[in-house]
N, C-alpha and C. Protein backbone atom coordinates (compact mmCIF):
# COMPACT_ATOMS: atom_id res chain seq x y z
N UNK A 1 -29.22 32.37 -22.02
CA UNK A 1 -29.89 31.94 -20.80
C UNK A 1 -30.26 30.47 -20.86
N UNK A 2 -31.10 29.98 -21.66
CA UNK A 2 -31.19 28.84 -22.04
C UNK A 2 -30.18 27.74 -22.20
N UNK A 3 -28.65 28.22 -22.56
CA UNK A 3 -27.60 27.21 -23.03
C UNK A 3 -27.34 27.21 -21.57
N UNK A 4 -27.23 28.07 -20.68
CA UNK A 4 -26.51 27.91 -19.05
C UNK A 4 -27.54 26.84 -18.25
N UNK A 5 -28.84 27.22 -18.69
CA UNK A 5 -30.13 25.96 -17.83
C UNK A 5 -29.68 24.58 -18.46
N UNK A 6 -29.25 24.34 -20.20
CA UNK A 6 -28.76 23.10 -20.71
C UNK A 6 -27.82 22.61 -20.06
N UNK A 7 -26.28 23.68 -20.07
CA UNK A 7 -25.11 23.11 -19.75
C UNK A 7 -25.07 22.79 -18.03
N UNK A 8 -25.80 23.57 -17.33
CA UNK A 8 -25.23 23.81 -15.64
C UNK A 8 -26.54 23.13 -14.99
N UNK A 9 -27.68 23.42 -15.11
CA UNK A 9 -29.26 23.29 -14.57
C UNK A 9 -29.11 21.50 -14.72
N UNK A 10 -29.03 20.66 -15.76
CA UNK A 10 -29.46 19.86 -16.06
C UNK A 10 -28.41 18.70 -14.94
N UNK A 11 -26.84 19.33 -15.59
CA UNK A 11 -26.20 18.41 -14.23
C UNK A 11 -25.82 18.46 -13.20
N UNK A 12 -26.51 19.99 -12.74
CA UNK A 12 -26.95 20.16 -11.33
C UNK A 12 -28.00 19.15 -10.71
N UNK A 13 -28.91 18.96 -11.72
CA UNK A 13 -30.13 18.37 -11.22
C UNK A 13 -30.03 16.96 -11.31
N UNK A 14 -28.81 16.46 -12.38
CA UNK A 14 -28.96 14.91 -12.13
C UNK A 14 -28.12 15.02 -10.63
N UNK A 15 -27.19 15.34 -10.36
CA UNK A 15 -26.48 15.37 -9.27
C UNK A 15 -27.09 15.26 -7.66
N UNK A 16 -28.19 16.34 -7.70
CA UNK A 16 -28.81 16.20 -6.77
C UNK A 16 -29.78 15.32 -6.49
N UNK A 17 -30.23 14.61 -7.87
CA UNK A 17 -31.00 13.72 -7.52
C UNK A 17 -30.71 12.39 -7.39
N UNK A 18 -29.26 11.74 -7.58
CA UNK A 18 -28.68 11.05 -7.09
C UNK A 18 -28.35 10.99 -5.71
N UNK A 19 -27.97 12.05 -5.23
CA UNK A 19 -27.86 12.57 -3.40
C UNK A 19 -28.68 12.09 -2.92
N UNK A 20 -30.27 12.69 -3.67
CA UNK A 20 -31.26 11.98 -2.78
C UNK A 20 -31.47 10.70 -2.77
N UNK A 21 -31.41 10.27 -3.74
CA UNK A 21 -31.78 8.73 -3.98
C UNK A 21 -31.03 7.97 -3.01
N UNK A 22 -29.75 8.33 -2.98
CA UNK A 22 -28.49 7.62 -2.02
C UNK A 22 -28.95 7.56 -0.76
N UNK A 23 -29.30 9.52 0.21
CA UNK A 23 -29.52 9.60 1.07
C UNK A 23 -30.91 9.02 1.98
N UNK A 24 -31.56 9.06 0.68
CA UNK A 24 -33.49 8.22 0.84
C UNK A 24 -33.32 6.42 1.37
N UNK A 25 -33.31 6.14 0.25
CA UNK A 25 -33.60 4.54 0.22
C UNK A 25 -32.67 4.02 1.13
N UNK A 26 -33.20 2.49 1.18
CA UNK A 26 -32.53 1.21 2.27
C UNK A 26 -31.92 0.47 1.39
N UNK A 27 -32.55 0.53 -0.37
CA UNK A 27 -32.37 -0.53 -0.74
C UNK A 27 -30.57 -0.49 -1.78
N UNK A 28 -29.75 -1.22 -1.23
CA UNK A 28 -28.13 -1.06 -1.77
C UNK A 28 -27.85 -1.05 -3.42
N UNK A 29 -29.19 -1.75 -3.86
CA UNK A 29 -29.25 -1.68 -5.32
C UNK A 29 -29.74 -0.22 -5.82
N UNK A 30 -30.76 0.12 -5.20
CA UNK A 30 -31.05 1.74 -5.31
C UNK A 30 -30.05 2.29 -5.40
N UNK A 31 -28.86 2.45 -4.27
CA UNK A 31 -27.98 3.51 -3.86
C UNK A 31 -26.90 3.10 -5.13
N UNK A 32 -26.89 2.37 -5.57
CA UNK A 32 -25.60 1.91 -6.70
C UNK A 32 -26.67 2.74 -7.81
N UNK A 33 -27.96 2.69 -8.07
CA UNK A 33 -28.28 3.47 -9.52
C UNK A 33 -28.13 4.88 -8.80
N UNK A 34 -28.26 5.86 -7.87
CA UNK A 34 -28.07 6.50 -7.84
C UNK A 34 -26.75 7.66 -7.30
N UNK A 35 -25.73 6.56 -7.21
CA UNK A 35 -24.51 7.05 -7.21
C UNK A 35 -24.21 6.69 -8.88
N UNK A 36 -24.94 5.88 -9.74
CA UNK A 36 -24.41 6.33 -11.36
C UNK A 36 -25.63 7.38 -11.88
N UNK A 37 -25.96 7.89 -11.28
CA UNK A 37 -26.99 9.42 -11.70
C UNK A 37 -26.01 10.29 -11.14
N UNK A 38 -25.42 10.30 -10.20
CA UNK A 38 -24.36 11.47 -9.84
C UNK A 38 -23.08 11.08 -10.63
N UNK A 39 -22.80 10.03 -10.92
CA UNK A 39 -21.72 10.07 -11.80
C UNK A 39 -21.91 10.48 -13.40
N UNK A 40 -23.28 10.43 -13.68
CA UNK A 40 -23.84 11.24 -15.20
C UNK A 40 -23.47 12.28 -15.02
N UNK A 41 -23.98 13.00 -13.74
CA UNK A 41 -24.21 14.18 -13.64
C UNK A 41 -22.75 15.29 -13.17
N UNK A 42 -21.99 14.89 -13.10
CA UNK A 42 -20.73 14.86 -12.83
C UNK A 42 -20.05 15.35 -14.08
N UNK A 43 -19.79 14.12 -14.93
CA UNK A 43 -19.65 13.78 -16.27
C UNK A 43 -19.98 15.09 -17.38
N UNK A 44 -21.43 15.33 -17.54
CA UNK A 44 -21.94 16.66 -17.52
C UNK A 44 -21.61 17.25 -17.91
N UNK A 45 -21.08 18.12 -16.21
CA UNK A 45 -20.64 18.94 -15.85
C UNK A 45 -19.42 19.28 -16.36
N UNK A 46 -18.72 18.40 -16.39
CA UNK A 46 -17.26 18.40 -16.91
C UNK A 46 -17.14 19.14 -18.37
N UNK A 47 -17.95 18.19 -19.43
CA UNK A 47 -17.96 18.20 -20.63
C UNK A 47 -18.55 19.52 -20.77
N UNK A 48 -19.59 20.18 -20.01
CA UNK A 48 -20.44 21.43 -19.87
C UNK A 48 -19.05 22.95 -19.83
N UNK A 49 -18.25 22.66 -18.77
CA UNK A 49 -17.24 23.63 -18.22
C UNK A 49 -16.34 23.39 -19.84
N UNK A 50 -16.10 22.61 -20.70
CA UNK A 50 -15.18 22.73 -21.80
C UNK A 50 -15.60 23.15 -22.92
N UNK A 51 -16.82 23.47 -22.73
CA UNK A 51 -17.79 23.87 -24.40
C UNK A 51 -16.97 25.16 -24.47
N UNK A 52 -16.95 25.47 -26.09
CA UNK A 52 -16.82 26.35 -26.41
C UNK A 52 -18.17 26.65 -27.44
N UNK A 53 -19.09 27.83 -27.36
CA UNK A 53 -20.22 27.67 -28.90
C UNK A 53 -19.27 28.49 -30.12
N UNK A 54 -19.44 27.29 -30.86
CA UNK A 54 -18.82 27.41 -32.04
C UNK A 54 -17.53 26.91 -32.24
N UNK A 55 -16.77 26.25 -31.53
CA UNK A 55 -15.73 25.91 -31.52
C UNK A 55 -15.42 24.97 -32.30
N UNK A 56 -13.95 24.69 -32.50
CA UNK A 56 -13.92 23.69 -33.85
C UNK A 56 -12.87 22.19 -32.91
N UNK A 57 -12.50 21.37 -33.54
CA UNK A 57 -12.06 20.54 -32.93
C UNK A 57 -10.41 21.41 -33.08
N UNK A 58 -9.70 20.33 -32.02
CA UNK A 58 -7.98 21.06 -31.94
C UNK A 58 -7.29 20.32 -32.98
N UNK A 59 -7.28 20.51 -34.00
CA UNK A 59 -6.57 20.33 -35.29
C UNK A 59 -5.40 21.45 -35.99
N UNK A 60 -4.23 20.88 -35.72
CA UNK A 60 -3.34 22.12 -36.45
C UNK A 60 -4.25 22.52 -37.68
N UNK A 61 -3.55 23.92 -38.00
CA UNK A 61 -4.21 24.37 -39.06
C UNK A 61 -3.27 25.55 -39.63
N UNK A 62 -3.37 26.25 -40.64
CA UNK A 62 -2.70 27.30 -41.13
C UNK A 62 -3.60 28.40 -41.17
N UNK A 63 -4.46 28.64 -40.52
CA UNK A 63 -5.39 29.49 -40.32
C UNK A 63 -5.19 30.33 -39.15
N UNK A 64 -4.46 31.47 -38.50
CA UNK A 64 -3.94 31.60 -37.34
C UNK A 64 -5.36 32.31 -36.14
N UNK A 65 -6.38 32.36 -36.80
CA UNK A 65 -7.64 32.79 -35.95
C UNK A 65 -8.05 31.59 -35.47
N UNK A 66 -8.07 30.44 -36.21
CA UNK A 66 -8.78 29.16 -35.59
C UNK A 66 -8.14 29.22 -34.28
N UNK A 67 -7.04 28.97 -33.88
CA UNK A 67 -6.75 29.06 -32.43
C UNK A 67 -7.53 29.40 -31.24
N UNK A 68 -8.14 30.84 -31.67
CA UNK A 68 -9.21 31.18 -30.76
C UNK A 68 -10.12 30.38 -30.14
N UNK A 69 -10.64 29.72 -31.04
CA UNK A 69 -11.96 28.79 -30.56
C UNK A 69 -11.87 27.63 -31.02
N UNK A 70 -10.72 27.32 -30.69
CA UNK A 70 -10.58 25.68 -30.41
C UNK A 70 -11.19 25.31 -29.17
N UNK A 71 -11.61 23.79 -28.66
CA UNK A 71 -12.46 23.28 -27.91
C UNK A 71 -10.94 22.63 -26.88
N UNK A 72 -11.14 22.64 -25.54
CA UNK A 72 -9.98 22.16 -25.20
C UNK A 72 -10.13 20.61 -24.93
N UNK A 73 -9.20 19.68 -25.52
CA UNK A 73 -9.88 17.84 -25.40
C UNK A 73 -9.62 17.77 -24.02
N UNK A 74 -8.82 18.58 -22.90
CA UNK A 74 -8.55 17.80 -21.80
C UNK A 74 -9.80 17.30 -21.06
N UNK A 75 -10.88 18.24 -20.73
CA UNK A 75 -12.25 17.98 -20.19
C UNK A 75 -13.07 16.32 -21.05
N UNK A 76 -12.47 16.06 -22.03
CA UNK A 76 -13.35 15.31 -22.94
C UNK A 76 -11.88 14.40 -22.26
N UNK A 77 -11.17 14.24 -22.73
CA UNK A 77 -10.08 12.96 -22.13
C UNK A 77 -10.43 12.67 -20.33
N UNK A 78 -10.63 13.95 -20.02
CA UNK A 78 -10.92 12.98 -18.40
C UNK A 78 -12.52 12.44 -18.10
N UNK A 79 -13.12 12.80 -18.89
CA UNK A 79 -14.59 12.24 -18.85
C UNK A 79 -14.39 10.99 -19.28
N UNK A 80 -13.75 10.99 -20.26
CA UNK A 80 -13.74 9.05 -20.92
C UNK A 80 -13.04 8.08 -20.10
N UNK A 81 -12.10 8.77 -19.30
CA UNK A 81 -11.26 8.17 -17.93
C UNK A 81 -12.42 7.42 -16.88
N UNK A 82 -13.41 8.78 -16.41
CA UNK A 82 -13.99 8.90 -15.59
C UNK A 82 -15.31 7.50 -16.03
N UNK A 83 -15.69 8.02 -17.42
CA UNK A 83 -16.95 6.64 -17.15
C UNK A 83 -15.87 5.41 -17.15
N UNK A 84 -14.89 4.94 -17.83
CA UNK A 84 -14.16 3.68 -17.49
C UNK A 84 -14.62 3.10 -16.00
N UNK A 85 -13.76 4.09 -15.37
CA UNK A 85 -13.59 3.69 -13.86
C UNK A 85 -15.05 3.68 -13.63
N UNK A 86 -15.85 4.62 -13.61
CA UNK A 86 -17.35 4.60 -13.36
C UNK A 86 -18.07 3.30 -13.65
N UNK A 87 -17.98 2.96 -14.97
CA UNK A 87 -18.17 1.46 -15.09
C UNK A 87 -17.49 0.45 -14.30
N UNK A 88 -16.40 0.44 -14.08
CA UNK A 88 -15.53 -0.78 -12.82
C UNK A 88 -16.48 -0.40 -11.90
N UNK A 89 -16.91 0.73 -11.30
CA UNK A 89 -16.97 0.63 -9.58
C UNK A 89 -18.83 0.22 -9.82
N UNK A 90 -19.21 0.56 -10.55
CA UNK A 90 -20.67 0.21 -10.21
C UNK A 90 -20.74 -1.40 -10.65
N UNK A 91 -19.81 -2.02 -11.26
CA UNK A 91 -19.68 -3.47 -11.51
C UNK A 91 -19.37 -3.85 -10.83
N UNK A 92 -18.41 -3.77 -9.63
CA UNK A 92 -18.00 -4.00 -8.67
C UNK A 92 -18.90 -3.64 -7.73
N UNK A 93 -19.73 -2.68 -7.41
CA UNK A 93 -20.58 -2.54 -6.35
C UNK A 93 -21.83 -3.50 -6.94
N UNK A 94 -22.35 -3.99 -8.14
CA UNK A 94 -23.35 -4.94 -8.19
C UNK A 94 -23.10 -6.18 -7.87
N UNK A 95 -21.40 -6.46 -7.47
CA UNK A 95 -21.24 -7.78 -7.78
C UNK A 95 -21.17 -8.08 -6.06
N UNK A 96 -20.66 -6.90 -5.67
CA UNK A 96 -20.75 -6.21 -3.66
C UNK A 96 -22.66 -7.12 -3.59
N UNK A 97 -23.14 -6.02 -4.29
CA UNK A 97 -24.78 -6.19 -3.76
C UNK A 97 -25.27 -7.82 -3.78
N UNK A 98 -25.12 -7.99 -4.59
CA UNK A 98 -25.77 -9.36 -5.34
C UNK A 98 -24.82 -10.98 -3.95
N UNK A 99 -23.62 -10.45 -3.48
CA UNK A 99 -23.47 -11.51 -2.28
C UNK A 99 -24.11 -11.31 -1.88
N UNK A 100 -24.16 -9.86 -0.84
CA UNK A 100 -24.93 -9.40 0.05
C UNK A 100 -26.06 -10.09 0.21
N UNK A 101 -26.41 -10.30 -1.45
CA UNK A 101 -28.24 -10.96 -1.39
C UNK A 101 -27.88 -12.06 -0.74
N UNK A 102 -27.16 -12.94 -1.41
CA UNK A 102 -26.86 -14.24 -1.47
C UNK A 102 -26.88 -14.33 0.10
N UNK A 103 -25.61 -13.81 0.64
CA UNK A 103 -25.34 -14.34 2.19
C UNK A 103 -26.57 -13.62 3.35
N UNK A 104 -26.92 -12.81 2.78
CA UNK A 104 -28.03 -12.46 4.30
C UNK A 104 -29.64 -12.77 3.49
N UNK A 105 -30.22 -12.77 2.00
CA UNK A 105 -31.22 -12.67 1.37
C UNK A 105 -31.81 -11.67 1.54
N UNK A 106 -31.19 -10.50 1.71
CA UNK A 106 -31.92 -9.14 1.69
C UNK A 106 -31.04 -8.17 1.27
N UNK A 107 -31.56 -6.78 0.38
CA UNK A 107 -30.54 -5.86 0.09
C UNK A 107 -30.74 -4.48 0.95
N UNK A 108 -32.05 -4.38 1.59
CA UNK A 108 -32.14 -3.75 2.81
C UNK A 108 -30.99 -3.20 3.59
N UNK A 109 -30.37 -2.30 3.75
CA UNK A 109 -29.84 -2.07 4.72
C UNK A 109 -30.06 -2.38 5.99
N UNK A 110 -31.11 -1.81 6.94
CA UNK A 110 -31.58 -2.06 8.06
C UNK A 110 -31.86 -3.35 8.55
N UNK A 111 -31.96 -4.18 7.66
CA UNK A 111 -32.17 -5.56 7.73
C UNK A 111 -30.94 -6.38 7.57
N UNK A 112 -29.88 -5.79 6.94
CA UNK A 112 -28.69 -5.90 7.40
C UNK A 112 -27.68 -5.74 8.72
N UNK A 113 -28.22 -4.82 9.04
CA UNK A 113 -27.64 -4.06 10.28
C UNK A 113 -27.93 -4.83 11.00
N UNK A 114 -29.02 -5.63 11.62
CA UNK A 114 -29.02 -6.03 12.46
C UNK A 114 -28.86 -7.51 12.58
N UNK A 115 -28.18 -7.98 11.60
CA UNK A 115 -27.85 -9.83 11.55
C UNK A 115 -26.38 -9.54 12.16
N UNK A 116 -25.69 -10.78 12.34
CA UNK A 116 -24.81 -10.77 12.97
C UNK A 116 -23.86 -11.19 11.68
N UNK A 117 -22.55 -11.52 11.59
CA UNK A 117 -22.07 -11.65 10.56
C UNK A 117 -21.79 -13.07 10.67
């Protein structure tokens, strides 16, 4: 019961609390930390769905039971994909925010919205 609240509960909950953060605030720097709380939480999840308890790494072996509970790397290879790119886009969305400052001096949304370009 406890390992399902670790593995599922926890990046359920970063997930959703990125949603909110996104869906809440004005401020564009906010919404960039909390689209990388849903990308933790994501991440997680992933690595969560590939556990095996007790599993060993995927190493040939001459042991023909190890097979059983080998860990599968694909979940772990697309997570390391995933923060890469995760890192580009939130570097790229700080580098988005930080004109934004520059050309209007506010990261406000609403205070955006209504300048002219």
């Amino acid at each position: 019961m406890t390992e399902s609240i670790i593995f599922y509960g926890i990046p359920i909950f970063l997930i959703t609390m990125g949603l909110l953060i996104i869906l809440t605030t004005k401020n564009l720097f906010k919404m960039l930390l909390g689209l990388a709380t849903m990308e933790s939480g994501v991440n997680i999840f992933i690595i969560a769905l590939g556990y095996i308890r007790s599993g060993t790494a995927p190493i040939l072996s001459e042991y023909p039971k190890l097979y059983e509970r080998v860990v599968d790397p694909v979940p772990q290879a697309l997570v390391l994909t995933a923060i890469v790119i995760g890192i580009a886009v939130i570097a790229m969305g700080v580098v988005i925010v930080i004109r934004i400052k520059e050309k209007f001096g506010t990261v406000n949304i609403d205070k955006i919205r209504g300048m002219r370009w």
